[in-house]
N, C-alpha and C. Protein backbone atom coordinates (compact mmCIF):
# COMPACT_ATOMS: atom_id res chain seq x y z
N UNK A 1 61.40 82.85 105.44
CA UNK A 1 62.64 82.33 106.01
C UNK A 1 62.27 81.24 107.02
N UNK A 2 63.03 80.12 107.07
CA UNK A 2 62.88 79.28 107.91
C UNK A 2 63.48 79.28 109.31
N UNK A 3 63.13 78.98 110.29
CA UNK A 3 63.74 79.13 111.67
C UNK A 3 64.96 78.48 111.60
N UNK A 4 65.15 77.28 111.18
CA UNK A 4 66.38 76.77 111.09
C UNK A 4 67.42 77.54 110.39
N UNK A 5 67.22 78.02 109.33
CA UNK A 5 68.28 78.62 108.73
C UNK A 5 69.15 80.03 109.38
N UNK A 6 67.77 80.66 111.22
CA UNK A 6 67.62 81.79 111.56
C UNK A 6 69.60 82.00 111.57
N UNK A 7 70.10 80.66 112.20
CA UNK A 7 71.56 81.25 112.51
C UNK A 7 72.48 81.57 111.13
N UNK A 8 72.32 80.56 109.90
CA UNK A 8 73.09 81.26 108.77
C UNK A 8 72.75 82.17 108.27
N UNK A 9 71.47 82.77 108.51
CA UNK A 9 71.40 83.42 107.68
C UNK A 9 71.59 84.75 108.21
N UNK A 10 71.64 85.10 109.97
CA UNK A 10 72.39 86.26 110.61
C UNK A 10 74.14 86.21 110.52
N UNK A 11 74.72 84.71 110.32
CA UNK A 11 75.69 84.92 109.67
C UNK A 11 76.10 85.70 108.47
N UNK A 12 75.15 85.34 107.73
CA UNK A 12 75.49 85.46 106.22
C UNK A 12 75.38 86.90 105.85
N UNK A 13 74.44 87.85 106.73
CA UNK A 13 74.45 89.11 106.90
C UNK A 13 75.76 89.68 107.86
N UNK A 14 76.04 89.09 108.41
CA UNK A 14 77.35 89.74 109.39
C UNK A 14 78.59 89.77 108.64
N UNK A 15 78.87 88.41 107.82
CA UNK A 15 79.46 88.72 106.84
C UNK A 15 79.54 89.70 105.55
N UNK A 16 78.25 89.56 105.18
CA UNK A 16 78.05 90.85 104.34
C UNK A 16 78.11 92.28 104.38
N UNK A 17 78.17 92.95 105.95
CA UNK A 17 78.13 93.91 106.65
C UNK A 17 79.44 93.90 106.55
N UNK A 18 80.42 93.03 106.97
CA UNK A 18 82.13 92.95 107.30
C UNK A 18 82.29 93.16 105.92
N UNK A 19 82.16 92.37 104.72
CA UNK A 19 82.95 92.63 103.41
C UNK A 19 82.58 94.58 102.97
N UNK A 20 80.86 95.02 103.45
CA UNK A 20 81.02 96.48 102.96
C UNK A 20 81.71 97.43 103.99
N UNK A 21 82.16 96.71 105.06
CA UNK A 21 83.08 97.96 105.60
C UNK A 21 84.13 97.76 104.84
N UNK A 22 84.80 96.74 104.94
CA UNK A 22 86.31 96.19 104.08
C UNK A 22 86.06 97.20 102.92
N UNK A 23 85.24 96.94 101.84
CA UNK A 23 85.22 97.76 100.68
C UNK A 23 85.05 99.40 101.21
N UNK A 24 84.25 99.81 101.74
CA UNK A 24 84.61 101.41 102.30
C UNK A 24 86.12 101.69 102.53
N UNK A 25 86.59 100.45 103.31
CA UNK A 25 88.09 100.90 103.83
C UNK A 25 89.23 101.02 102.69
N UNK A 26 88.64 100.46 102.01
CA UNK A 26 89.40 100.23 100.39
C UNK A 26 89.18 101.43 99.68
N UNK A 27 88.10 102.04 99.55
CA UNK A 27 87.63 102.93 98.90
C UNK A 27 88.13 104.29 99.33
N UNK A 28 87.75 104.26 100.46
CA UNK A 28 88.87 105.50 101.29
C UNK A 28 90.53 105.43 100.92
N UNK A 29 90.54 104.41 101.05
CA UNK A 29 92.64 104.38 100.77
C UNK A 29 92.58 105.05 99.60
N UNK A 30 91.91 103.85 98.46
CA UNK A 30 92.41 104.02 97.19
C UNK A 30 92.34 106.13 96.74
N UNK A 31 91.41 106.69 97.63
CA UNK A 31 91.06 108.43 97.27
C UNK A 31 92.21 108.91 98.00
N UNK A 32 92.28 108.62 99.11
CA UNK A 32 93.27 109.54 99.76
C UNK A 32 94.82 108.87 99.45
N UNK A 33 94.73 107.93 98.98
CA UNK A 33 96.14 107.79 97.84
C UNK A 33 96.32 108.39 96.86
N UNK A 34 95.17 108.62 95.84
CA UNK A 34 95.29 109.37 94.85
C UNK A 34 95.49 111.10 95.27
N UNK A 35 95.05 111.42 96.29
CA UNK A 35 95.29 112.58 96.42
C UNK A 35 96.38 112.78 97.43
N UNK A 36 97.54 112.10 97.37
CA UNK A 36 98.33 112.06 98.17
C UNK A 36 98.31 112.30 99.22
N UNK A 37 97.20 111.86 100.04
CA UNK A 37 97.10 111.91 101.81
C UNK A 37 96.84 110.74 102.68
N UNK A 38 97.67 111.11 103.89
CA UNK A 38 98.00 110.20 104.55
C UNK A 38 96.22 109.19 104.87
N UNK A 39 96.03 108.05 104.73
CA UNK A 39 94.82 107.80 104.63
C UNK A 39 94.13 107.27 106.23
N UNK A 40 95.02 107.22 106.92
CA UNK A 40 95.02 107.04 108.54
C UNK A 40 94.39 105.58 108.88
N UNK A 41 93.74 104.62 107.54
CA UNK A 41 92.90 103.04 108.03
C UNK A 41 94.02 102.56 107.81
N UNK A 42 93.70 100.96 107.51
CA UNK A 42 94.34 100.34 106.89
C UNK A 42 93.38 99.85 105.60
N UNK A 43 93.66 98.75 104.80
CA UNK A 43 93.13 97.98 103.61
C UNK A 43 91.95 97.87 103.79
N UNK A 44 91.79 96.97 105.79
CA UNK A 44 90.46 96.12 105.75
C UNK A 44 90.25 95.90 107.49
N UNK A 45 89.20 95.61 108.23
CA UNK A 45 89.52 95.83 109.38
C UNK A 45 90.28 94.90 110.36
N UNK A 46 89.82 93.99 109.82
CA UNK A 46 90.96 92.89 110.29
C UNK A 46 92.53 93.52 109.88
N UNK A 47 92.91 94.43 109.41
CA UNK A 47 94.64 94.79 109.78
C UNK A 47 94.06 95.89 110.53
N UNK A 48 93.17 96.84 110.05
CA UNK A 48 93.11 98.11 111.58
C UNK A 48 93.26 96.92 112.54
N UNK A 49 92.62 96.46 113.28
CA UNK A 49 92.70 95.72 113.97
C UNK A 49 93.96 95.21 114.21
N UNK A 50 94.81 94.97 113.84
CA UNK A 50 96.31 94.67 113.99
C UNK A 50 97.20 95.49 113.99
N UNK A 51 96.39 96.96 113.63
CA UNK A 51 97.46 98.16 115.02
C UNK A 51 97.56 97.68 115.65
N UNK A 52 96.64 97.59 116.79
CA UNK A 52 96.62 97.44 118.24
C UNK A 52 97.74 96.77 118.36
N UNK A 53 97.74 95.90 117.92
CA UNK A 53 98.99 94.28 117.93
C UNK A 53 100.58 95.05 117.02
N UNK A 54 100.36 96.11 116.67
CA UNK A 54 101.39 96.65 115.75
C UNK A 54 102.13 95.60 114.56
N UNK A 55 101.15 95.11 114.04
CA UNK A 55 101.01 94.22 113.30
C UNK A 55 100.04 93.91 112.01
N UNK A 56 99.91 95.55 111.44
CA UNK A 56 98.79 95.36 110.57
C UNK A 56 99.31 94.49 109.28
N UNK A 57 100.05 94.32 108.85
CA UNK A 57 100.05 93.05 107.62
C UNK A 57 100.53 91.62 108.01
N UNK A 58 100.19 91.30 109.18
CA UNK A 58 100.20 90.00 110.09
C UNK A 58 98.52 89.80 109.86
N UNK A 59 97.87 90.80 110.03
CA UNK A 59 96.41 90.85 110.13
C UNK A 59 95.52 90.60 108.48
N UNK A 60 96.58 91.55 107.56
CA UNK A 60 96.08 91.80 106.63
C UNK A 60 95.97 90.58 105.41
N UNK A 61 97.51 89.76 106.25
CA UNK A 61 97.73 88.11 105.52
C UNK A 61 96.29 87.45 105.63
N UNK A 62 96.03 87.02 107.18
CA UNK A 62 95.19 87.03 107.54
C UNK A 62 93.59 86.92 106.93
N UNK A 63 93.24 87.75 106.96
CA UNK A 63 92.23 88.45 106.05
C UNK A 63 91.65 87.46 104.79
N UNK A 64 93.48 87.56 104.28
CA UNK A 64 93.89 87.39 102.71
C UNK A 64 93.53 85.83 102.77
N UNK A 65 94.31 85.03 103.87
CA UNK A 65 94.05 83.68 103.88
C UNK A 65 92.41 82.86 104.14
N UNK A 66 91.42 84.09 104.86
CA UNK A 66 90.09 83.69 105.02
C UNK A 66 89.38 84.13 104.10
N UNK A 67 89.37 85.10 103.38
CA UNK A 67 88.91 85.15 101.96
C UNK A 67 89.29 83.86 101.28
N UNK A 68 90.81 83.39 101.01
CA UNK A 68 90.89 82.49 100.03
C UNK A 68 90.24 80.84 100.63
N UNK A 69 90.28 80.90 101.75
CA UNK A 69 89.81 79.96 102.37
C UNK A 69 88.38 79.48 101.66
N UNK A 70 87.60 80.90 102.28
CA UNK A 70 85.89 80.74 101.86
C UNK A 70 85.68 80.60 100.02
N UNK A 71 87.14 81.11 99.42
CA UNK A 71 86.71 80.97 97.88
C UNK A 71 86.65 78.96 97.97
N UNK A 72 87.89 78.76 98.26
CA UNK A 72 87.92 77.24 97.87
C UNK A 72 86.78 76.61 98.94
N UNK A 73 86.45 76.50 100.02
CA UNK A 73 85.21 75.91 100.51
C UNK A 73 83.95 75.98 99.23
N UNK A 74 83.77 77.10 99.28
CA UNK A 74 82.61 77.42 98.08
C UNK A 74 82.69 76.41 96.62
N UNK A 75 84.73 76.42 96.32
CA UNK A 75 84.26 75.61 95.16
C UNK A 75 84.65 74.69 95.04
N UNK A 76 84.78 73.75 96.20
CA UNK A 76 85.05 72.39 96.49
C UNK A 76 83.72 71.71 97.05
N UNK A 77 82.75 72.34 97.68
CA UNK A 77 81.95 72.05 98.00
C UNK A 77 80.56 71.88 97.36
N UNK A 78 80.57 72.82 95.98
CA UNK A 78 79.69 72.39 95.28
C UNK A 78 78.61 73.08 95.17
N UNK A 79 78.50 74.01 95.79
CA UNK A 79 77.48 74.90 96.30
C UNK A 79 77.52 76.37 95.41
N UNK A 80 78.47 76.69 94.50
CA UNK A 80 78.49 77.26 93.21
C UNK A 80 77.15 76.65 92.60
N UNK A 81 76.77 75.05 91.68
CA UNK A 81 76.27 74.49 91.19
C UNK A 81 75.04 74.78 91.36
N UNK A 82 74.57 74.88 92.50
CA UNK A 82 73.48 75.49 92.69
C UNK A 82 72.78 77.16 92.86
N UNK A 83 73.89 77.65 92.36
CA UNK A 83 73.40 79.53 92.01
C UNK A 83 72.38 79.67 91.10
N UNK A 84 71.42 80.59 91.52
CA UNK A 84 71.10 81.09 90.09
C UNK A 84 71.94 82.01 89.28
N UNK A 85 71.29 82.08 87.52
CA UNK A 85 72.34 82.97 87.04
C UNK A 85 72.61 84.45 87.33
N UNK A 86 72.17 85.11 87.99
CA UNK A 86 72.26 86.48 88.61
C UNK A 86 72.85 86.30 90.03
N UNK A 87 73.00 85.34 90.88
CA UNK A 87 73.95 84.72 91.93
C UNK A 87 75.09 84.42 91.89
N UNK A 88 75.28 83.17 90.21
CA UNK A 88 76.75 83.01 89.91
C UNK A 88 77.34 84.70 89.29
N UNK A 89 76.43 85.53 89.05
CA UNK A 89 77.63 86.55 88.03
C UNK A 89 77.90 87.16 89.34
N UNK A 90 77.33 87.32 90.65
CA UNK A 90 78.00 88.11 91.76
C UNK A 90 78.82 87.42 92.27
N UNK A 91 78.79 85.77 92.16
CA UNK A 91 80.02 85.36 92.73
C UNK A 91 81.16 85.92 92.14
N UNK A 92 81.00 85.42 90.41
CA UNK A 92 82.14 85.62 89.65
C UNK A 92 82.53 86.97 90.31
N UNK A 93 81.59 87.75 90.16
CA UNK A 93 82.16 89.46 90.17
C UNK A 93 83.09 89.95 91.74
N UNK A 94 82.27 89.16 92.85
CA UNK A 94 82.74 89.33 94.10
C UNK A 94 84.06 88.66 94.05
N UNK A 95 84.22 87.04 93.42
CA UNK A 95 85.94 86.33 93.58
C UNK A 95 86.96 87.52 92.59
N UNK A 96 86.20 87.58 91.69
CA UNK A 96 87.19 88.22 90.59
C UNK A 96 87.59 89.29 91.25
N UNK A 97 87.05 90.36 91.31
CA UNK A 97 87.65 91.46 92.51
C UNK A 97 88.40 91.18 93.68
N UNK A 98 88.09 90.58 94.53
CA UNK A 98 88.90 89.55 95.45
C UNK A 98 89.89 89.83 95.10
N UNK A 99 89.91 88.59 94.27
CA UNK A 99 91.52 88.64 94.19
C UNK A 99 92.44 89.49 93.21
N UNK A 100 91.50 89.91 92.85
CA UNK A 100 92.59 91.48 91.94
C UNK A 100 92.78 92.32 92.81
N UNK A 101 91.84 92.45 93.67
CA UNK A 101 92.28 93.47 94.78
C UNK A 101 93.69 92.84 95.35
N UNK A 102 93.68 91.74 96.19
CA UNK A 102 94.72 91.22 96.75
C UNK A 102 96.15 91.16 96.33
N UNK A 103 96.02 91.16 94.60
CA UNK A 103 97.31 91.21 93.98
C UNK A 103 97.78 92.40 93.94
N UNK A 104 96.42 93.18 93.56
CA UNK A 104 96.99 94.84 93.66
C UNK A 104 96.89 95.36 94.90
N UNK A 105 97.01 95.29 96.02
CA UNK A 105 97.68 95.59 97.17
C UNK A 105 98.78 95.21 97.08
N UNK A 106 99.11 94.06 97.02
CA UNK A 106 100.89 93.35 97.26
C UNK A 106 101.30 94.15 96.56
N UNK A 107 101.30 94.38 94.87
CA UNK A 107 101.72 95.35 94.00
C UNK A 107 102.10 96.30 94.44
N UNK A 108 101.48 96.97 95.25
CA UNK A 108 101.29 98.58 95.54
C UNK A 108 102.32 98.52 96.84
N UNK A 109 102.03 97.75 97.82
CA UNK A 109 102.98 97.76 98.77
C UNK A 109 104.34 97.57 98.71
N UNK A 110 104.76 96.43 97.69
CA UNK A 110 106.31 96.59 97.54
C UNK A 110 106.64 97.28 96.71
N UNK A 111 105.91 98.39 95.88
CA UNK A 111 106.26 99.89 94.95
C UNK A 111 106.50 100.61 95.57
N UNK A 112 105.57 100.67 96.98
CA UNK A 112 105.79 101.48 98.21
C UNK A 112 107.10 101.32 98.90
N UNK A 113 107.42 100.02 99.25
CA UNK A 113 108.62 99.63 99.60
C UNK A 113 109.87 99.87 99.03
N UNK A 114 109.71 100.06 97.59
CA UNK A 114 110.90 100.03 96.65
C UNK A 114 110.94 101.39 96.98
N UNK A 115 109.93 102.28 97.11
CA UNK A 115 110.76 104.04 96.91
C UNK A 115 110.72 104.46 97.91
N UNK A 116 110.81 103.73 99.02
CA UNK A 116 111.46 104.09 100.46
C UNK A 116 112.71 104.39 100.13
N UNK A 117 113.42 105.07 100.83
CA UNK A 117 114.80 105.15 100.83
C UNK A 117 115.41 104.39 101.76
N UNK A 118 116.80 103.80 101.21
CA UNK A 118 117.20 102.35 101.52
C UNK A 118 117.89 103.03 102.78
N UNK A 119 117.63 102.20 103.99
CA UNK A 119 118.40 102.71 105.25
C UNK A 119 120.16 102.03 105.09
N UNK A 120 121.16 102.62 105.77
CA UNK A 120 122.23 102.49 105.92
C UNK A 120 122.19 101.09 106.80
N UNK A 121 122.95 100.25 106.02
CA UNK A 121 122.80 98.98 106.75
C UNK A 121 123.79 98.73 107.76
């Protein structure tokens, strides 16, 4: 490793550390959904994090918008082009999940929403 690179590349691990909690926090929901219990996180920690603020899908947009952010930096910038092929299939595999995850949250949340019972307006 080169000294210069020392700061991206403790980035690039801090990030990687943040996406496997995110996926734990995911992983936990998705079980204690299936077993119908209350799952007490949220999605990802950036919305825990927006308890505090009582604002976890202010947080969770959030999230949603810096993921999509870092997808298009990545493929506007060109820096795909240079993966190897066992690099590009984790990109593919990491965007593709991404954003299936993201759709299937929204999914799930306004299913959730729909079988609320409608308050007296």
């Amino acid at each position: 490793m080169v000294l210069s690179n020392l700061p991206l590349t403790i980035f690039g691990w801090a990030v990687i550390m943040w996406a496997v909690v995110d996926l734990l926090m995911n992983i936990w929901r998705a079980l204690t959904d299936l077993d119908n219990r209350e799952a007490g996180i949220e999605y990802c920690s950036l919305a825990e994090l927006g308890r505090i603020f009582h604002r976890p899908a202010v947080f969770l947009a959030v999230d949603t918008l810096i993921s999509f952010a870092i997808i298009c930096l990545m493929l506007w910038s060109g820096w795909i082009a240079g993966l190897t092929v066992p690099e590009a299939y984790l990109w593919y595999a990491a965007t593709t999940l991404n954003l299936i995850s993201i759709s299937a949250v929204s999914l799930y949340n306004e299913i959730k929403k729909a079988e609320q019972p409608k308050r007296a307006a």
